[in-house]
C-alpha atoms as a PDB file:
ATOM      1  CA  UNK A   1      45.597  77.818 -61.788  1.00  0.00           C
ATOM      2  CA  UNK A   2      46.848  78.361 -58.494  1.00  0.00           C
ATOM      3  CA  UNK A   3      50.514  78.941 -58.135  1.00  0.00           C
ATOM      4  CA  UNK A   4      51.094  75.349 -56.230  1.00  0.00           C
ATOM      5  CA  UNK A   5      49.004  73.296 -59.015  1.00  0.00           C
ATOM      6  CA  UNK A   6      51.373  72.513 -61.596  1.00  0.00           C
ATOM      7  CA  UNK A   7      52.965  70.094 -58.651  1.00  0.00           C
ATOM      8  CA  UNK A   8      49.696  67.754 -59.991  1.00  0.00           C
ATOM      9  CA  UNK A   9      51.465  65.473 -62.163  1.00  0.00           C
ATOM     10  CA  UNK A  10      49.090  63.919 -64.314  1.00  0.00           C
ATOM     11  CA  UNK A  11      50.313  61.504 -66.813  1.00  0.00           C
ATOM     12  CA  UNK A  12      54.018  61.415 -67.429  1.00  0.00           C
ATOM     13  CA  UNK A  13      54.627  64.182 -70.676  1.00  0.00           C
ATOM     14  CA  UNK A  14      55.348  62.196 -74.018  1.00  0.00           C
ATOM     15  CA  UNK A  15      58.714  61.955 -75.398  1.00  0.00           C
ATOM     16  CA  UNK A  16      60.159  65.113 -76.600  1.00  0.00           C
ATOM     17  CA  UNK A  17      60.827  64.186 -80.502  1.00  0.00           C
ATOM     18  CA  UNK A  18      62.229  66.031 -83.579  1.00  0.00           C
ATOM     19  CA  UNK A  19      58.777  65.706 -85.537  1.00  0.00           C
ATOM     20  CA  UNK A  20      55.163  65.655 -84.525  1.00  0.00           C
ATOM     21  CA  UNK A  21      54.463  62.250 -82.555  1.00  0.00           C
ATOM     22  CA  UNK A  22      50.590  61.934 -84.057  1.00  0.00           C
ATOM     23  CA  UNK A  23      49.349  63.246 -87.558  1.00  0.00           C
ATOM     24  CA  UNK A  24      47.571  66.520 -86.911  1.00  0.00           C
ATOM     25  CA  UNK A  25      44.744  65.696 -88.819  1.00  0.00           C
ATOM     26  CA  UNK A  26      42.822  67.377 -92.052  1.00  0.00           C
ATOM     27  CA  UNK A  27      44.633  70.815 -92.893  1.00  0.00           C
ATOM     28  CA  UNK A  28      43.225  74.119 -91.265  1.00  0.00           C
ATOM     29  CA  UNK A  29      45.232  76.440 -91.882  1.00  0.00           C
ATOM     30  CA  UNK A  30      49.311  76.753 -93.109  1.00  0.00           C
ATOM     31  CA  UNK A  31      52.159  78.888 -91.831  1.00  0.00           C
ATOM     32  CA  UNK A  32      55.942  79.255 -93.438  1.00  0.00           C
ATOM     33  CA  UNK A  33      57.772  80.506 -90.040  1.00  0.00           C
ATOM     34  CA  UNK A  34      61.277  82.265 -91.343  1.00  0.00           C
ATOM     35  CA  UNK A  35      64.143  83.704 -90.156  1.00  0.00           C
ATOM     36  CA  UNK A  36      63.677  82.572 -86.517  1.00  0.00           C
ATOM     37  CA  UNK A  37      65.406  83.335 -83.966  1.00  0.00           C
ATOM     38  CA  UNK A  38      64.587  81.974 -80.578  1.00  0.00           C
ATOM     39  CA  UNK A  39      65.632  83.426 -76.950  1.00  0.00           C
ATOM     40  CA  UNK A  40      65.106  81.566 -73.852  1.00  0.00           C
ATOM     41  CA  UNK A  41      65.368  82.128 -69.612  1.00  0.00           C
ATOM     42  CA  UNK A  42      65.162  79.264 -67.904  1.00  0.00           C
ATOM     43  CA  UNK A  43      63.228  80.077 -64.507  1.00  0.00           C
ATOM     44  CA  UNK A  44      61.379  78.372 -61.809  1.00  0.00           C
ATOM     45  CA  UNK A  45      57.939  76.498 -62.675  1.00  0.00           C
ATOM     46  CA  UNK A  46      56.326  78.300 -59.820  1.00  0.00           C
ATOM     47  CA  UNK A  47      56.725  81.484 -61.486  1.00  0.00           C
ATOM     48  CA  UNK A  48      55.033  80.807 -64.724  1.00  0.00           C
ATOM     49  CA  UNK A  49      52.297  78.262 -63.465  1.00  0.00           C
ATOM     50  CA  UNK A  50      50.058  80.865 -62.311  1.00  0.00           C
ATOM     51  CA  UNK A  51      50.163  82.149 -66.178  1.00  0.00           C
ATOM     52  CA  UNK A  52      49.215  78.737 -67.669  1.00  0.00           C
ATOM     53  CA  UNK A  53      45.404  77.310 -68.694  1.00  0.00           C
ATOM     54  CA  UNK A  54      43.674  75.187 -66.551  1.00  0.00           C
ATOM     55  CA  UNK A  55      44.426  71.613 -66.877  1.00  0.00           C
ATOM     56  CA  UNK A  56      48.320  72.454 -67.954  1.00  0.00           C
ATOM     57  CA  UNK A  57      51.116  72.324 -65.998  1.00  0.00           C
ATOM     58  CA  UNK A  58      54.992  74.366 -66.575  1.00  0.00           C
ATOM     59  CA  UNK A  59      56.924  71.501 -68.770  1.00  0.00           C
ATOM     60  CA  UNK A  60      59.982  70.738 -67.129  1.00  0.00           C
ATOM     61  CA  UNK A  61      63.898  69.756 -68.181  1.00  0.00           C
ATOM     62  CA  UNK A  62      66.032  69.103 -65.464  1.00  0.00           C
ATOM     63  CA  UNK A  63      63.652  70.752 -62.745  1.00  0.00           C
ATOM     64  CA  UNK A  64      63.275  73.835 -64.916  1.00  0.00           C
ATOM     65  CA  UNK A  65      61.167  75.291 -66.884  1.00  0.00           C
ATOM     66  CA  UNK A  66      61.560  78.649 -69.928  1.00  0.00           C
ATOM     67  CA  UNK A  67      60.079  81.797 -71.028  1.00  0.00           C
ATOM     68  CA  UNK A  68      60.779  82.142 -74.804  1.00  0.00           C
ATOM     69  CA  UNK A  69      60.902  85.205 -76.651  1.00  0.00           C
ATOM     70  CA  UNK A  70      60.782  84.558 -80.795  1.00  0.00           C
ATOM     71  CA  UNK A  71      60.961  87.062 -83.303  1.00  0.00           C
ATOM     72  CA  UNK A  72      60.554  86.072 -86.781  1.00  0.00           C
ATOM     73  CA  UNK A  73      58.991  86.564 -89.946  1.00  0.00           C
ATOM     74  CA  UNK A  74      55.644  84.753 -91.218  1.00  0.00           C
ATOM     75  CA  UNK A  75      54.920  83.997 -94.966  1.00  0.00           C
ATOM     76  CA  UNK A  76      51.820  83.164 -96.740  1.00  0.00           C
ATOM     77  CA  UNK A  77      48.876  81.906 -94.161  1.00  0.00           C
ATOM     78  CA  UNK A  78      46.690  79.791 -96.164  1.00  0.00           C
ATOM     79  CA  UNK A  79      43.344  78.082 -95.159  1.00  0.00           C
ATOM     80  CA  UNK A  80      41.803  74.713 -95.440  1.00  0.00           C
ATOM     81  CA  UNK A  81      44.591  73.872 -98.197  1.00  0.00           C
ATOM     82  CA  UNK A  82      44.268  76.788-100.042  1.00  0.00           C
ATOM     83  CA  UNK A  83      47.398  78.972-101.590  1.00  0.00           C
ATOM     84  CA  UNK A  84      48.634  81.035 -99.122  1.00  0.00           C
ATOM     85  CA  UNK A  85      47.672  84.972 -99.306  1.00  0.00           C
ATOM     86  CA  UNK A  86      51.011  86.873-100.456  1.00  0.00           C
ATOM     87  CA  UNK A  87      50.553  89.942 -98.860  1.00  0.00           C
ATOM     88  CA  UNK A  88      47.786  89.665 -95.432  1.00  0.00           C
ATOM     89  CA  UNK A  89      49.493  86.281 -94.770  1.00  0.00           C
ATOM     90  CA  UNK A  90      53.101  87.907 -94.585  1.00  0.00           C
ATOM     91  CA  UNK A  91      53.875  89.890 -91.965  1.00  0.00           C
ATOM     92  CA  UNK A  92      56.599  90.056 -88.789  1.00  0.00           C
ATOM     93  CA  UNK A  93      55.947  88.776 -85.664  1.00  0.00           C
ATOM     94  CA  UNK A  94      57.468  88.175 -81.830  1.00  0.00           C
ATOM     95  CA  UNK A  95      55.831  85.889 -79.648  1.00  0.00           C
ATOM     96  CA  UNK A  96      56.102  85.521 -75.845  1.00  0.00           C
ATOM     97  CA  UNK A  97      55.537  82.215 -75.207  1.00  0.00           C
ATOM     98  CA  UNK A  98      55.564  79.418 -71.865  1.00  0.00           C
ATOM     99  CA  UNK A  99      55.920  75.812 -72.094  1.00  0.00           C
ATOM    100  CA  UNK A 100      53.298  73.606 -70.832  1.00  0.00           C
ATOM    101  CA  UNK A 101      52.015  69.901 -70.840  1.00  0.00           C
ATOM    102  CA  UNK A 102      48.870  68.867 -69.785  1.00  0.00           C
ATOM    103  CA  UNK A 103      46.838  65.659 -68.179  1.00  0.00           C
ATOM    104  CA  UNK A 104      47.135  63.697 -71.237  1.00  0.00           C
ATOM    105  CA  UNK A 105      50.973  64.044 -71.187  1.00  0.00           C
ATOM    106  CA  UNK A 106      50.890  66.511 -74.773  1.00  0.00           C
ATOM    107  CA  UNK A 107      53.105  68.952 -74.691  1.00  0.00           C
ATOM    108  CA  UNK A 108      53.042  72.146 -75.676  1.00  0.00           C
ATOM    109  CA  UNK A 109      53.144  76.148 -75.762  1.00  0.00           C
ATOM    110  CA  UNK A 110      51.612  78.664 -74.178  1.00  0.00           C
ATOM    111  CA  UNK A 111      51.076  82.686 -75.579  1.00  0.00           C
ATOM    112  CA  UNK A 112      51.584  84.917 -73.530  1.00  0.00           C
ATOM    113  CA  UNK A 113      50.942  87.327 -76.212  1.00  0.00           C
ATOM    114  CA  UNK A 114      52.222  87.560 -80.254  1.00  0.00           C
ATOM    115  CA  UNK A 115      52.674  90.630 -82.051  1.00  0.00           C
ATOM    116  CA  UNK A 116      52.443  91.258 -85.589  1.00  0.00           C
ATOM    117  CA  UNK A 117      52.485  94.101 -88.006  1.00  0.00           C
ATOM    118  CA  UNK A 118      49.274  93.477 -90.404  1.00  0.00           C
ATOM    119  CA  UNK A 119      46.131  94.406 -88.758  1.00  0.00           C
ATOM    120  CA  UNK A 120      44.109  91.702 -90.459  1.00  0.00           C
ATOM    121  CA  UNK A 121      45.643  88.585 -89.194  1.00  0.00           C
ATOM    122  CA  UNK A 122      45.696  90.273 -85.708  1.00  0.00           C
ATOM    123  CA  UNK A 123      41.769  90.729 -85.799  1.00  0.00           C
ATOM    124  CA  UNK A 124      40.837  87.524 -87.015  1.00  0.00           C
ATOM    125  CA  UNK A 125      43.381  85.887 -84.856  1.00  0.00           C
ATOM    126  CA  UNK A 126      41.713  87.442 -81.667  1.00  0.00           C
ATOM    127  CA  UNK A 127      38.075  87.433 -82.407  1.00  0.00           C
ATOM    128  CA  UNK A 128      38.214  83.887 -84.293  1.00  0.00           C
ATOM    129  CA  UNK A 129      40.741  81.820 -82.564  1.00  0.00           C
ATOM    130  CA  UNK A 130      41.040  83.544 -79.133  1.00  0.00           C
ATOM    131  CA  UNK A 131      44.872  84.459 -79.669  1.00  0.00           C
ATOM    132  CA  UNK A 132      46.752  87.769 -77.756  1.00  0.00           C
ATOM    133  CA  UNK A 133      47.630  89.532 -80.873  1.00  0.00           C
ATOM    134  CA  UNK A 134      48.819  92.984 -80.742  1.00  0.00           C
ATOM    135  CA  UNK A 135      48.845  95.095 -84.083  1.00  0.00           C
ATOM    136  CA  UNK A 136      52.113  96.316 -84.172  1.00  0.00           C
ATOM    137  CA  UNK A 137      55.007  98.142 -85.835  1.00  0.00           C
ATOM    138  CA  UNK A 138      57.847  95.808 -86.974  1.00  0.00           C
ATOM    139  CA  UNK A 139      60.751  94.928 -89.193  1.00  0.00           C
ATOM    140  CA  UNK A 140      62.935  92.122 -89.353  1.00  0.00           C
ATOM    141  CA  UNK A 141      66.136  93.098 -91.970  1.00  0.00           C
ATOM    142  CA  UNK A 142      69.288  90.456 -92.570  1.00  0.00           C
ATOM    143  CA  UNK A 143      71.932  92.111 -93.558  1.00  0.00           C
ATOM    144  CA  UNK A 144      75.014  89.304 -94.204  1.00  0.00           C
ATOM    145  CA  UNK A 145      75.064  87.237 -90.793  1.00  0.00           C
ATOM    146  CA  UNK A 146      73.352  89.371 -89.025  1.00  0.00           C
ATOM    147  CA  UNK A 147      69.364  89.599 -88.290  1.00  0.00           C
ATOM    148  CA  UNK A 148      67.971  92.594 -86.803  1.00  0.00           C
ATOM    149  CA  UNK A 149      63.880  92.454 -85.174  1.00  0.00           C
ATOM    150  CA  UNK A 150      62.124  96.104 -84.534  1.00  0.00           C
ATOM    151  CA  UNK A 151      58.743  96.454 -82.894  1.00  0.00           C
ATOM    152  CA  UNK A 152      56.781  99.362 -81.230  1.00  0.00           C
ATOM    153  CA  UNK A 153      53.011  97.779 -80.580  1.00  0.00           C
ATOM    154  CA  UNK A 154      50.086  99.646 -81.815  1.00  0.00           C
ATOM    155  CA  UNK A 155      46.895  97.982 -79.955  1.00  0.00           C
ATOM    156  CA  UNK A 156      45.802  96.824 -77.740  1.00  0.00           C
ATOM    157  CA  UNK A 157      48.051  97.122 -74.817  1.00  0.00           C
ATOM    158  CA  UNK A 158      50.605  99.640 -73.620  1.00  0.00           C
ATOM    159  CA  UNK A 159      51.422 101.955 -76.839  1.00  0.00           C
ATOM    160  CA  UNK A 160      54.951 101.492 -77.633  1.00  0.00           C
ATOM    161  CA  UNK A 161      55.661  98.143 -76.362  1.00  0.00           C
ATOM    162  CA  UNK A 162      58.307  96.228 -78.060  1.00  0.00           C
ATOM    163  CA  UNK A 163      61.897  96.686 -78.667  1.00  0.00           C
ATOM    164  CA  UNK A 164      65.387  95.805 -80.980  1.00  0.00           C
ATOM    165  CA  UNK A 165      67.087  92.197 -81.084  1.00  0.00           C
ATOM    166  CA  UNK A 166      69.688  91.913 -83.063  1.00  0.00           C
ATOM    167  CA  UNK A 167      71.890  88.342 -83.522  1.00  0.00           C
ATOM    168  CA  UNK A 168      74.470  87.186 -85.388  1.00  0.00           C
ATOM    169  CA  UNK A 169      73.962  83.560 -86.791  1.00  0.00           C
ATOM    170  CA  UNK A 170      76.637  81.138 -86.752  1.00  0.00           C
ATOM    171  CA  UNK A 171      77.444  77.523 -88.464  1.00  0.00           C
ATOM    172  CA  UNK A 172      74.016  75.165 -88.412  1.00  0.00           C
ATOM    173  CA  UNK A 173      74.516  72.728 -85.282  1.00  0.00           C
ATOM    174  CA  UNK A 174      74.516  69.179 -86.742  1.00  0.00           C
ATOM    175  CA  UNK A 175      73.183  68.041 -83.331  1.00  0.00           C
ATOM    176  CA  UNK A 176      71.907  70.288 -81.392  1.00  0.00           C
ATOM    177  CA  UNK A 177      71.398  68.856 -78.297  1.00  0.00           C
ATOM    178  CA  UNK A 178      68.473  68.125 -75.870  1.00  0.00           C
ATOM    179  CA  UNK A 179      67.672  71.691 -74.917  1.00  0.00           C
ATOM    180  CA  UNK A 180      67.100  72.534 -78.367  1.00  0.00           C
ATOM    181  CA  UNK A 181      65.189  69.692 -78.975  1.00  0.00           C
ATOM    182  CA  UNK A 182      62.722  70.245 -76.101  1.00  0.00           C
ATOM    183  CA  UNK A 183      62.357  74.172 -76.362  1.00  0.00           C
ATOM    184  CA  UNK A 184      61.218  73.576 -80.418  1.00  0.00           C
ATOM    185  CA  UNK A 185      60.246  70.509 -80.622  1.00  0.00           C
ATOM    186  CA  UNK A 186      56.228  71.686 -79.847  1.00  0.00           C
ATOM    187  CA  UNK A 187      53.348  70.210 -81.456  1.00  0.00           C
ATOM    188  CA  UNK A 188      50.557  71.722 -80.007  1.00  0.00           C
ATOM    189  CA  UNK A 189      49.690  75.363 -78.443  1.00  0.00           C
ATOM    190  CA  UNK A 190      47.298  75.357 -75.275  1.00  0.00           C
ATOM    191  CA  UNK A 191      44.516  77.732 -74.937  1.00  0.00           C
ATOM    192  CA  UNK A 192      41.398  78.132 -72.776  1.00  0.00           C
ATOM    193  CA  UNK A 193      38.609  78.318 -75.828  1.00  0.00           C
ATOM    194  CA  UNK A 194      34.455  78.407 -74.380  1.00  0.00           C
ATOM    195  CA  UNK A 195      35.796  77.741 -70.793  1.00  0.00           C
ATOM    196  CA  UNK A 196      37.882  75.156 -72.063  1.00  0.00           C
ATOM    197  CA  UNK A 197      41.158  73.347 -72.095  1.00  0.00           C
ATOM    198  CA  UNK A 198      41.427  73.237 -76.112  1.00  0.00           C
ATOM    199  CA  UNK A 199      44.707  71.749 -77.975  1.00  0.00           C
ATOM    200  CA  UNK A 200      46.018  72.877 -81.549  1.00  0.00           C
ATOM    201  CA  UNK A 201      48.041  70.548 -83.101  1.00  0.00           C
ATOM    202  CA  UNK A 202      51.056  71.095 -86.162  1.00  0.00           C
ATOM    203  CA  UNK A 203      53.181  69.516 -87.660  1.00  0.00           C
ATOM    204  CA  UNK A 204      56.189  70.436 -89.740  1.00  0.00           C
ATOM    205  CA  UNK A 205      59.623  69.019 -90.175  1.00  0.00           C
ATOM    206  CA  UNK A 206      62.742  69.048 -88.093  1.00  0.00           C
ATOM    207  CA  UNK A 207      63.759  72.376 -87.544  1.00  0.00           C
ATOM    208  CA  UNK A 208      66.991  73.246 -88.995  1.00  0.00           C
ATOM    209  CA  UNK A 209      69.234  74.654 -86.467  1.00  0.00           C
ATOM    210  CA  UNK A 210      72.347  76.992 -86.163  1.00  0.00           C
ATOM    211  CA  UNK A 211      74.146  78.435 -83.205  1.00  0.00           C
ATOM    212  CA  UNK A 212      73.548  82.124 -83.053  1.00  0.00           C
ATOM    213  CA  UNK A 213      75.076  85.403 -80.839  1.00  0.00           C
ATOM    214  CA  UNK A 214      72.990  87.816 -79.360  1.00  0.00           C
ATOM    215  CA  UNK A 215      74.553  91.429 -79.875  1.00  0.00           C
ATOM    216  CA  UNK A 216      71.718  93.413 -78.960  1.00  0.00           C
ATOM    217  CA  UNK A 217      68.791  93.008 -76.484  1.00  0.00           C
ATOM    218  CA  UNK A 218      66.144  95.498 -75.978  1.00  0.00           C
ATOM    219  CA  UNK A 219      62.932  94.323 -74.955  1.00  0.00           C
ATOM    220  CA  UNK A 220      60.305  95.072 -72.716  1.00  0.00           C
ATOM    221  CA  UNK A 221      57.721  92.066 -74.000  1.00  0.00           C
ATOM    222  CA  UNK A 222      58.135  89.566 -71.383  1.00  0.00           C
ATOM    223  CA  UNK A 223      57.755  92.337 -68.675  1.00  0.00           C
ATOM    224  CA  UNK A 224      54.245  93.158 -70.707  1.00  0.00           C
ATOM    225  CA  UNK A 225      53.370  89.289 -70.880  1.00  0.00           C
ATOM    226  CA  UNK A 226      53.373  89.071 -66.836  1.00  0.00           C
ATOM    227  CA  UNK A 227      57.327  88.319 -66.809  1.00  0.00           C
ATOM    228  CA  UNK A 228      59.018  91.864 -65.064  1.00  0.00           C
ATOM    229  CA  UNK A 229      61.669  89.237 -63.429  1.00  0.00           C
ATOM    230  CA  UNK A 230      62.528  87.536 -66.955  1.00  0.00           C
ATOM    231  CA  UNK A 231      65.671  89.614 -67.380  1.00  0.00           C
ATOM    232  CA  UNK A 232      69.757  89.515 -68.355  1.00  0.00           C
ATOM    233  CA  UNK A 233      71.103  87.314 -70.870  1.00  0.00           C
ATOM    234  CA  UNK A 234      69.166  84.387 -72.008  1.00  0.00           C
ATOM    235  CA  UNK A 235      70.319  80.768 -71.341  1.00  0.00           C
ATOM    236  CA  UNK A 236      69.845  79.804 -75.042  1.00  0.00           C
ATOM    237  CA  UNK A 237      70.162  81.639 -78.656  1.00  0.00           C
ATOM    238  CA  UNK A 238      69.401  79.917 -81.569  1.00  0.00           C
ATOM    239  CA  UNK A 239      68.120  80.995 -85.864  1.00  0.00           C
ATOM    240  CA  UNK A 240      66.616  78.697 -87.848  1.00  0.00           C
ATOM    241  CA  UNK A 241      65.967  79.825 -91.239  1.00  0.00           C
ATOM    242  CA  UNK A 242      62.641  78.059 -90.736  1.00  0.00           C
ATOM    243  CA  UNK A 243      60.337  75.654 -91.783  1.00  0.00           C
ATOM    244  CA  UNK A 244      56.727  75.360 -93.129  1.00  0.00           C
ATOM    245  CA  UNK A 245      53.932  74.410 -90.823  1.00  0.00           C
ATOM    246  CA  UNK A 246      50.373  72.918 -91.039  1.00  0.00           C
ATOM    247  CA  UNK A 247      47.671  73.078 -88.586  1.00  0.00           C
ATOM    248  CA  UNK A 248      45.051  70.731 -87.662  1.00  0.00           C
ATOM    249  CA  UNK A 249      41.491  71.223 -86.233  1.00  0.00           C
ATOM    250  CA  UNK A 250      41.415  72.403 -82.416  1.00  0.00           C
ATOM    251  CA  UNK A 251      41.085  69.653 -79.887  1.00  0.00           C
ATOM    252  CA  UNK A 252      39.677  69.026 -76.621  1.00  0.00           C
END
């Protein structure tokens, strides 16, 4: 995508809502998403429109547009309905991640990469569903209110890649707002798959939010994921203890 062709509009984006606008059809695959914690520059569109699939566009509040940086902790993948697996399906992971809508007004995410510490998931993720996943070494600890994400990556990429985010997490935000709502309110991710525009739809229930500090910062991920400008405080910190998530069948 040129860096002009998110100015396309396509169809206006649907309504940014606290639970998935369309069933996602017949269970894939599940995903419990814990301890979240979710950091977020807003920036111009023009900077991260380049980085988006073809047939996407930067999704926009208030002429704006964010680069999200999420650390948290995932428990128990399980396929097609089955139980999920205790020990490959748990692991820690950070994602990099844009937000994008495309011509049929669904918005969603975009990876710019996701790193995780169990090689497993990481190989199947990249050689099955076409997902940046970088093997990596992490930790996420909580020690009273305060939540601490480690990560050095292992492969493939620049060795060593990763950082320390520490936050402190506050009282849960009875409403938390538009921003909030459009930054997790996401019910799809956006790939290129065979050439592609392809669509992954979830769906999971509202996310339960709570105000959160950031004490520590040290991160060289976005700068890795194409973002060296993405720098200096973030414009929003939230945790979520987190929620469980189902996937449906990629679309078209």
């Amino acid at each position: 995508m040129g860096a002009t062709g998110w100015q396309s509009r396509g169809v206006e984006p649907e309504p940014v809502t606290g639970t998935a606008p369309r069933p996602a059809g017949r269970t894939v695959f599940t995903q419990g998403w814990r301890d979240v914690t979710f950091l977020h520059w807003a920036v111009d569109p023009a900077l991260v429109a380049p980085l988006l699939p073809a047939g996407t566009r930067p999704d926009l509040l208030d002429g704006a547009t964010y680069v999200g940086l999420i650390p948290f902790r995932m428990r128990r993948i399980g396929v097609l309905g089955a139980p999920g697996l205790p020990w490959a399906g748990s692991f820690a992971e950070t994602n990099v991640r844009l937000y994008s809508v495309d011509d049929r007004g669904r918005r969603g995410v975009v990876f710019r990469s996701l790193d995780a510490d169990r090689l497993l998931p990481v190989l199947a993720a990249r050689w099955v569903a076409g997902l940046p996943y970088c093997w990596a070494r992490m930790r996420v600890r909580r020690d009273g209110d305060l939540v601490t994400y480690t990560s050095r990556r292992r492969w493939p990429g620049a060795r060593g890649t990763g950082g320390r985010i520490v936050v402190r997490v506050g009282a849960r935000l009875p409403d938390p707002g538009p921003l909030a709502g459009f930054l997790t309110g996401r019910w799809g991710l956006h790939q290129t798959a065979s050439g592609r525009l392809a669509y992954w739809p979830n769906e999971h229930p509202a996310w339960p939010l709570h105000a959160a500090e950031l004490v520590t910062c040290e991160e060289d991920l976005l700068a890795a994921g194409g973002l060296p400008t993405v720098r200096g405080a973030p414009d929003s910190v939230l945790f979520s203890p987190g929620v469980d998530v189902r996937f449906g069948p990629r679309l078209r």
